[in-house]
C-alpha atoms as a PDB file:
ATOM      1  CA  UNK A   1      59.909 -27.302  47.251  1.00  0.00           C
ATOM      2  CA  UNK A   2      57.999 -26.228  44.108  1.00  0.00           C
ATOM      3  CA  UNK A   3      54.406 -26.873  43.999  1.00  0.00           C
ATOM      4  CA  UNK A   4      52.714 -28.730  41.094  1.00  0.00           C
ATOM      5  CA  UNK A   5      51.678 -27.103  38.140  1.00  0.00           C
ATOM      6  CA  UNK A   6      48.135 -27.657  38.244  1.00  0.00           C
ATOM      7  CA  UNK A   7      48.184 -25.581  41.692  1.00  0.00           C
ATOM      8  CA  UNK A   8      49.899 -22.636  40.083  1.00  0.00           C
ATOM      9  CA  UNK A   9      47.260 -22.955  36.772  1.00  0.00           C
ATOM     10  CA  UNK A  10      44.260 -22.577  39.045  1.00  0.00           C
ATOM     11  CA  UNK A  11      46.003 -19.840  41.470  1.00  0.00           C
ATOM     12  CA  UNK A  12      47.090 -17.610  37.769  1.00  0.00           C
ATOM     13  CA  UNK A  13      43.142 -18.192  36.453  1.00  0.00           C
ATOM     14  CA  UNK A  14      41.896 -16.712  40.053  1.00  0.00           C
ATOM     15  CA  UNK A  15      44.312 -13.926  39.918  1.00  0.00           C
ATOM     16  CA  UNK A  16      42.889 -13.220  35.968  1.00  0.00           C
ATOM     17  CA  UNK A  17      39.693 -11.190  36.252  1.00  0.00           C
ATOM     18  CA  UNK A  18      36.701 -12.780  34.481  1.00  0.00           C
ATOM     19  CA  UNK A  19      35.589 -10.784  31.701  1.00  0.00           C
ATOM     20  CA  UNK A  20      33.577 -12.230  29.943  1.00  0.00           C
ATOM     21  CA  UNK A  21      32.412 -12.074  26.028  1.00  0.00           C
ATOM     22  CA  UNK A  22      31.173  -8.516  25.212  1.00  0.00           C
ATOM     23  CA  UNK A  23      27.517  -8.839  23.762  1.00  0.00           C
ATOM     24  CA  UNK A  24      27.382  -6.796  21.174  1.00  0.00           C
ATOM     25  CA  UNK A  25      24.968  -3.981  20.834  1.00  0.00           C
ATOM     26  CA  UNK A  26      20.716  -5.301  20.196  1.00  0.00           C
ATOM     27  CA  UNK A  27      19.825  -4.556  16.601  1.00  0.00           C
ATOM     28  CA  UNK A  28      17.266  -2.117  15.692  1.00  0.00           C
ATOM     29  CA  UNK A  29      15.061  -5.022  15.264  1.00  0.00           C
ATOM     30  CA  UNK A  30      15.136  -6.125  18.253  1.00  0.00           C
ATOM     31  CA  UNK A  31      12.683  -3.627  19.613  1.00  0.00           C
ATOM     32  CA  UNK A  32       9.053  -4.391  18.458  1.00  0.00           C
ATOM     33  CA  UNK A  33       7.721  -1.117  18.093  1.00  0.00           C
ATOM     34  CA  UNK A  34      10.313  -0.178  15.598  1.00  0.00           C
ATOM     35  CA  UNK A  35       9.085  -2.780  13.058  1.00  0.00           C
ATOM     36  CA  UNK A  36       6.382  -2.328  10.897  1.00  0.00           C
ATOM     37  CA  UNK A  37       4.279  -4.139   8.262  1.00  0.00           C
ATOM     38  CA  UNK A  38       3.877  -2.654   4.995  1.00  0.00           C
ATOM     39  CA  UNK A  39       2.261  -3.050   1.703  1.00  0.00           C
ATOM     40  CA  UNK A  40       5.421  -3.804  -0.636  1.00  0.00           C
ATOM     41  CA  UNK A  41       6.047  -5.411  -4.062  1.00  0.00           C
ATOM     42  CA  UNK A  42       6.520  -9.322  -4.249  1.00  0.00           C
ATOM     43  CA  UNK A  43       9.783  -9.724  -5.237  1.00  0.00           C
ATOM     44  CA  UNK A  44       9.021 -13.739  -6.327  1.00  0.00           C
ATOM     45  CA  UNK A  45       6.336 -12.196  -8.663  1.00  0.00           C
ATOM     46  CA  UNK A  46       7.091 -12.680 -12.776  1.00  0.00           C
ATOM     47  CA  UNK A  47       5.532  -9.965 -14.938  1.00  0.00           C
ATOM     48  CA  UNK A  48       3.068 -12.801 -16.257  1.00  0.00           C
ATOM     49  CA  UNK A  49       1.733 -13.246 -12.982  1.00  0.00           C
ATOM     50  CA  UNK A  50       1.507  -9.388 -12.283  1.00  0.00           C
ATOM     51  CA  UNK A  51      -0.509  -8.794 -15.054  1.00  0.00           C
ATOM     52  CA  UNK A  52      -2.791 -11.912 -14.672  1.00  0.00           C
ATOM     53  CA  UNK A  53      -3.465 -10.819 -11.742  1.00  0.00           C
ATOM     54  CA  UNK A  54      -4.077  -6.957 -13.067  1.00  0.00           C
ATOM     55  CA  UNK A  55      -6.602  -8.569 -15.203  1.00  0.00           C
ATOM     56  CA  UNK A  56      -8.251 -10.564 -12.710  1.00  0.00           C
ATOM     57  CA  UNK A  57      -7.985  -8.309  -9.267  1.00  0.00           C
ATOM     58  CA  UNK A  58      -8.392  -4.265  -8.730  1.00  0.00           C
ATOM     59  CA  UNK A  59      -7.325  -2.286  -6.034  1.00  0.00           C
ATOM     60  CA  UNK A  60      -3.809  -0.831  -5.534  1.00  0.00           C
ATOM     61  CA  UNK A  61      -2.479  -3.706  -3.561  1.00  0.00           C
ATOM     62  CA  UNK A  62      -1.989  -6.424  -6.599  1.00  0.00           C
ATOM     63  CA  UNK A  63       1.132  -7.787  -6.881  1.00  0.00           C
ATOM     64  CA  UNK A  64       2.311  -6.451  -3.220  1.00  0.00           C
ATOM     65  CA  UNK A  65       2.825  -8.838  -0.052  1.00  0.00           C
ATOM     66  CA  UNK A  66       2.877  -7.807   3.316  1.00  0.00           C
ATOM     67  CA  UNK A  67       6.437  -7.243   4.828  1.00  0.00           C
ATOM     68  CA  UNK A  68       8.118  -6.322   8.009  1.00  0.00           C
ATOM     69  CA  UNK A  69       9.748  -2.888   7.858  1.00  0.00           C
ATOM     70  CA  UNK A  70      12.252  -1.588   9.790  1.00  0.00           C
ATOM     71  CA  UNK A  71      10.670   2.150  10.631  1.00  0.00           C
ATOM     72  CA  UNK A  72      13.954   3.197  12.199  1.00  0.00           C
ATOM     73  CA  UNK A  73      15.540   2.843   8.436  1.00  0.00           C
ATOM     74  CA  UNK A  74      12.342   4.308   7.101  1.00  0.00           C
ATOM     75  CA  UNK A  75      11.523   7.549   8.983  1.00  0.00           C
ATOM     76  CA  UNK A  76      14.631   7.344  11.798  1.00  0.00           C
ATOM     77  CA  UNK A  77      13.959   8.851  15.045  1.00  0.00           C
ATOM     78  CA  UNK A  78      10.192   9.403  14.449  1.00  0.00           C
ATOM     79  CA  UNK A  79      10.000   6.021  14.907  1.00  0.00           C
ATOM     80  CA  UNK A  80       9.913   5.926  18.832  1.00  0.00           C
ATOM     81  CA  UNK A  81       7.211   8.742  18.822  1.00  0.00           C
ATOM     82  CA  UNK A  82       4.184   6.827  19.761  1.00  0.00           C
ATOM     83  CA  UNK A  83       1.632   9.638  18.618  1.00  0.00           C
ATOM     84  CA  UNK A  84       1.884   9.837  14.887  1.00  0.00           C
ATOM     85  CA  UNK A  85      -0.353   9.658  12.328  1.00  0.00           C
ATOM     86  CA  UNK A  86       0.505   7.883   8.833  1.00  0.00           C
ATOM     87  CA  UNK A  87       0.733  11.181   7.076  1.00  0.00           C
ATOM     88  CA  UNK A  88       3.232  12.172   9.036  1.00  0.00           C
ATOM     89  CA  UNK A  89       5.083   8.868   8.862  1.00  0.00           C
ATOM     90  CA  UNK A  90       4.689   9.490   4.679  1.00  0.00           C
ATOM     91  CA  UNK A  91       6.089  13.245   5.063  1.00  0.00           C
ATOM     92  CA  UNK A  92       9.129  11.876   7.621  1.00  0.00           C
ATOM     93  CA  UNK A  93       9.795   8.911   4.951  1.00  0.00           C
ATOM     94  CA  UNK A  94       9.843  11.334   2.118  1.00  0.00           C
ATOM     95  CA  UNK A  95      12.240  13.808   3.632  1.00  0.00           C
ATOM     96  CA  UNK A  96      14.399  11.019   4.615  1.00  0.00           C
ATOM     97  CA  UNK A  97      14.209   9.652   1.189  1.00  0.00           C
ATOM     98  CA  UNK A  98      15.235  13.065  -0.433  1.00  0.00           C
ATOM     99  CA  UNK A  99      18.359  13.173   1.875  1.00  0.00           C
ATOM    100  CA  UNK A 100      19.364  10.138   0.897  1.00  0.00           C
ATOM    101  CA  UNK A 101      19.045  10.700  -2.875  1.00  0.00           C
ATOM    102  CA  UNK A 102      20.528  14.249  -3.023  1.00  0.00           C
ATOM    103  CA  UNK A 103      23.626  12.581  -2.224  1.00  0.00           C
ATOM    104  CA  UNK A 104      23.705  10.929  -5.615  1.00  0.00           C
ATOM    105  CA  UNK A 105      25.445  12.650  -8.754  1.00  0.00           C
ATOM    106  CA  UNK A 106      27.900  15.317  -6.538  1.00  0.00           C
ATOM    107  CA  UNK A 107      30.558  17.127  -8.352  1.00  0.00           C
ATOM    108  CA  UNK A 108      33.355  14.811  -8.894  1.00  0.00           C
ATOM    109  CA  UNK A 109      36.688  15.333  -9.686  1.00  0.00           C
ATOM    110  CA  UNK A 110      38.059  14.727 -13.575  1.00  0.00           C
ATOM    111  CA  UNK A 111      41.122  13.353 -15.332  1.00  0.00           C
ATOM    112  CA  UNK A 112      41.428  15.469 -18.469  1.00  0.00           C
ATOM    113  CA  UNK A 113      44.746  13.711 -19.305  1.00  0.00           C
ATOM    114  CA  UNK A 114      42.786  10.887 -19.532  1.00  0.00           C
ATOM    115  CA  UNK A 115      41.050   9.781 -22.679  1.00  0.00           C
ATOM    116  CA  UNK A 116      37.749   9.461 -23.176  1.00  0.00           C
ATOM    117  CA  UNK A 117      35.956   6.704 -24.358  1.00  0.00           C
ATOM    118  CA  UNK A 118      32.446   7.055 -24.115  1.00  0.00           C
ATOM    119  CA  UNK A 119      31.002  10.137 -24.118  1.00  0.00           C
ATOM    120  CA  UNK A 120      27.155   9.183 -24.045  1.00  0.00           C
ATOM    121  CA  UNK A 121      27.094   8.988 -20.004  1.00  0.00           C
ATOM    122  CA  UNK A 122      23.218   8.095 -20.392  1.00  0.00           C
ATOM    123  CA  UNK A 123      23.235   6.038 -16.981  1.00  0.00           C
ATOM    124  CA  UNK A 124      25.584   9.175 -15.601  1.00  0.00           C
ATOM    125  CA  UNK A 125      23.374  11.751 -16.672  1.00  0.00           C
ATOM    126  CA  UNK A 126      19.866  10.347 -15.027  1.00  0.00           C
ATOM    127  CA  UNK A 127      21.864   9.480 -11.547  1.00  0.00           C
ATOM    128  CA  UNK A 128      22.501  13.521 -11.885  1.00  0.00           C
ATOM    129  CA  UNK A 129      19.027  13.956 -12.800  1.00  0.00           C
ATOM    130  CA  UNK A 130      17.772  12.266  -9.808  1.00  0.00           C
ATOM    131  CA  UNK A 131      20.115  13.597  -7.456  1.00  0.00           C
ATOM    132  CA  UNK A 132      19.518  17.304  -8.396  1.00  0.00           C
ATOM    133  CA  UNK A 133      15.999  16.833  -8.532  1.00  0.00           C
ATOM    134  CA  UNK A 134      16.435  15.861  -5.008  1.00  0.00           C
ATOM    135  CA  UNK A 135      18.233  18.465  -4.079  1.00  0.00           C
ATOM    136  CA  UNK A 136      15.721  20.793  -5.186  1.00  0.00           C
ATOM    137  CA  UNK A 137      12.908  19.321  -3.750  1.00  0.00           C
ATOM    138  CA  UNK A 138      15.091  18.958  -0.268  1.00  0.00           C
ATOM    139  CA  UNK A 139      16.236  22.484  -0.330  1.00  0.00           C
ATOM    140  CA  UNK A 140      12.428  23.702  -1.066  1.00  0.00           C
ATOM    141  CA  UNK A 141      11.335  21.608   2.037  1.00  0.00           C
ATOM    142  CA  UNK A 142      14.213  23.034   4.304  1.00  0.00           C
ATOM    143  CA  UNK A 143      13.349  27.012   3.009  1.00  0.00           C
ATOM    144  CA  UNK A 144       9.331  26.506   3.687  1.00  0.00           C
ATOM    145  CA  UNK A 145       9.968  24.719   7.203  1.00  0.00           C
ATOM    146  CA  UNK A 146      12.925  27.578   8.456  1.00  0.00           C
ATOM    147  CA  UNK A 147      16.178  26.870   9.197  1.00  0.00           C
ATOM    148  CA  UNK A 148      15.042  26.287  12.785  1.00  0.00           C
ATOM    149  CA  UNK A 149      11.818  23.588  12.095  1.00  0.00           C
ATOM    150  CA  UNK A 150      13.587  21.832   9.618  1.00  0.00           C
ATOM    151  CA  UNK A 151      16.982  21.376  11.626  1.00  0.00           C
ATOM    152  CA  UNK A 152      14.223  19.282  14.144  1.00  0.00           C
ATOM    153  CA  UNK A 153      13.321  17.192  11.435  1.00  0.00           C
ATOM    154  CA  UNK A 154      16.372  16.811   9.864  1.00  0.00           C
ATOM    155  CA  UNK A 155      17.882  15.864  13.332  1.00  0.00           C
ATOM    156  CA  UNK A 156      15.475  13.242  14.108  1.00  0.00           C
ATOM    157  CA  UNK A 157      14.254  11.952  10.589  1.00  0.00           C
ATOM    158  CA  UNK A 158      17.539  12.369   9.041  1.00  0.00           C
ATOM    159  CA  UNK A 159      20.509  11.246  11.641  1.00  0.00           C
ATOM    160  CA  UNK A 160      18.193   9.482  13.972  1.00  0.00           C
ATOM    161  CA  UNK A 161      18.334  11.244  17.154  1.00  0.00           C
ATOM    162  CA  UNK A 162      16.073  11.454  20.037  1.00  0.00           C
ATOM    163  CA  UNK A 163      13.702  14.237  21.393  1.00  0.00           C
ATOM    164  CA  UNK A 164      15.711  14.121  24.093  1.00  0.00           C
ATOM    165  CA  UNK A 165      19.009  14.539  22.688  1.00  0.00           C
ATOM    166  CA  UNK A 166      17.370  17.649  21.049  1.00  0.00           C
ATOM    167  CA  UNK A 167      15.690  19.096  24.066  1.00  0.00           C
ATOM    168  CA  UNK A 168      17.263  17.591  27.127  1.00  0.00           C
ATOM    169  CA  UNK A 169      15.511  15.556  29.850  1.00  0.00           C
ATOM    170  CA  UNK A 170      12.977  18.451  31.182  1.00  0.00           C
ATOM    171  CA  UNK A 171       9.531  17.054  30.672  1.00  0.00           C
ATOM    172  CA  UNK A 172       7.977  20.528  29.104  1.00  0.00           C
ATOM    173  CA  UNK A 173      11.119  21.116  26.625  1.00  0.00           C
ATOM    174  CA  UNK A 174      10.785  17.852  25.289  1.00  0.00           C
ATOM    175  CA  UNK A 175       6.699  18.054  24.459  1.00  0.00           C
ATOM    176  CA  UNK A 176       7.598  21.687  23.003  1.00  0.00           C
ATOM    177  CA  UNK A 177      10.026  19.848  20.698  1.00  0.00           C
ATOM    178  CA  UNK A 178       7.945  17.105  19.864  1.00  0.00           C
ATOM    179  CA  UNK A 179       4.825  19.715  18.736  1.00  0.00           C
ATOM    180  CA  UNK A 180       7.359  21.167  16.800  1.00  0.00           C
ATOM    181  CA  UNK A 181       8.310  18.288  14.762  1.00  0.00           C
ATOM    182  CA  UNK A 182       5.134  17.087  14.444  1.00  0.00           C
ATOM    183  CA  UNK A 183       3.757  20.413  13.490  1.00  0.00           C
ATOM    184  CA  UNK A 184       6.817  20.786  10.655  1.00  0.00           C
ATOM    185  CA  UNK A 185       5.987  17.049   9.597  1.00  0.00           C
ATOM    186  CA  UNK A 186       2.275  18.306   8.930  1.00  0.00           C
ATOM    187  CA  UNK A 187       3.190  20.980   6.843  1.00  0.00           C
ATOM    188  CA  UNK A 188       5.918  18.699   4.490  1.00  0.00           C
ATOM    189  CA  UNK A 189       2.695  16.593   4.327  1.00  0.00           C
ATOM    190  CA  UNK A 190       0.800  19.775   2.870  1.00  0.00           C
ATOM    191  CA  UNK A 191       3.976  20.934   0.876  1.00  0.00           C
ATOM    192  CA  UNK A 192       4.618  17.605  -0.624  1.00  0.00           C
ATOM    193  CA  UNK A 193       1.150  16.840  -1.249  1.00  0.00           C
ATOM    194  CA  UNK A 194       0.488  13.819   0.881  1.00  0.00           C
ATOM    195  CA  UNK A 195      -2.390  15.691   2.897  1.00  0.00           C
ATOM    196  CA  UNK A 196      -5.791  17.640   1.706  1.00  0.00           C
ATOM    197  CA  UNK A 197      -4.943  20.326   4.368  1.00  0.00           C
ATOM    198  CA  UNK A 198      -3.984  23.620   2.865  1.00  0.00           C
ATOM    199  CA  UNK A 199      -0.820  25.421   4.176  1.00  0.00           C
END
């Protein structure tokens, strides 16, 4: 005798391990010390209202709003160091920032069978500009830190890793690491000019 088919449905779904939907992974946001609030343009400004306001206000915040900032985007890893001052954060975002725009403008590959058009390239020519200026100003942060100091920084600014991913779990190797970067983010502050102190 076969049994009924509701019997069989329940005896399959208990034989059919639960799994569940996957959450997916929290966003960066998610974790409230890696959001900051910053001083940043108003993006619903007009120019009318920007300059009204430059003729009516002083001080360097007219025409900026305050804004939550993701630090992780802005100076990476540095962002779960608890102990840092805001010329280091300014150093860290800078470095980051130069990374990012020494990408721009690489050598790229040319079709000389193919005929040219417009040879004027104006909007080519400053996306080089600003690339290879970055790429100097990168390369001269990298040679005054040392290949060593600036790997830290690049490491944790840069690709957003951990002190301990750099230095392991021991307790001493990771505060030796951490000195360092701070240290090296003191100096870019002196090199770039974001800090009075003199190398």
């Amino acid at each position: 005798m076969s049994k009924p088919p509701q019997l069989q449905a329940s005896k399959a779904i208990k034989r059919t391990p639960a799994l569940g939907p996957v959450a997916p992974p929290p966003p960066k946001w998610s974790d409230p010390r890696n959001v900051g609030f910053r001083m940043v343009p108003d993006p619903s400004m007009t120019d009318a209202e920007f300059f009204h306001q430059r003729q009516t206000k002083n001080g360097p915040h007219v025409g900026k709003v305050v804004a939550a900032v993701s630090m992780i985007e802005l100076i990476g890893g540095l962002a779960r160091i608890k102990d840092r001052t805001e010329v280091q954060e300014a150093a860290a975002a800078k470095f980051r920032l130069l990374h990012e725009r020494a990408q721009i403008g690489g050598a790229r590959a040319m079709d000389y069978a193919r005929q040219r058009v417009d040879t004027s390239g104006s909007q080519q020519d400053a996306n080089a500009e600003i690339g290879e200026d970055a790429r100097r100003q990168y390369r001269d942060a990298v040679q005054g830190l040392g290949m060593v100091r600036s790997n830290i920084v690049e490491r944790v600014v840069v690709f957003d890793q951990s002190i301990s991913m750099i230095a392991g779990n021991g307790a001493r190797s990771r505060m030796r690491a951490t000195r360092e970067l701070m240290a090296a983010l003191d100096d870019l502050a002196v090199q770039f000019k974001l800090s009075p102190r003199q190398p």
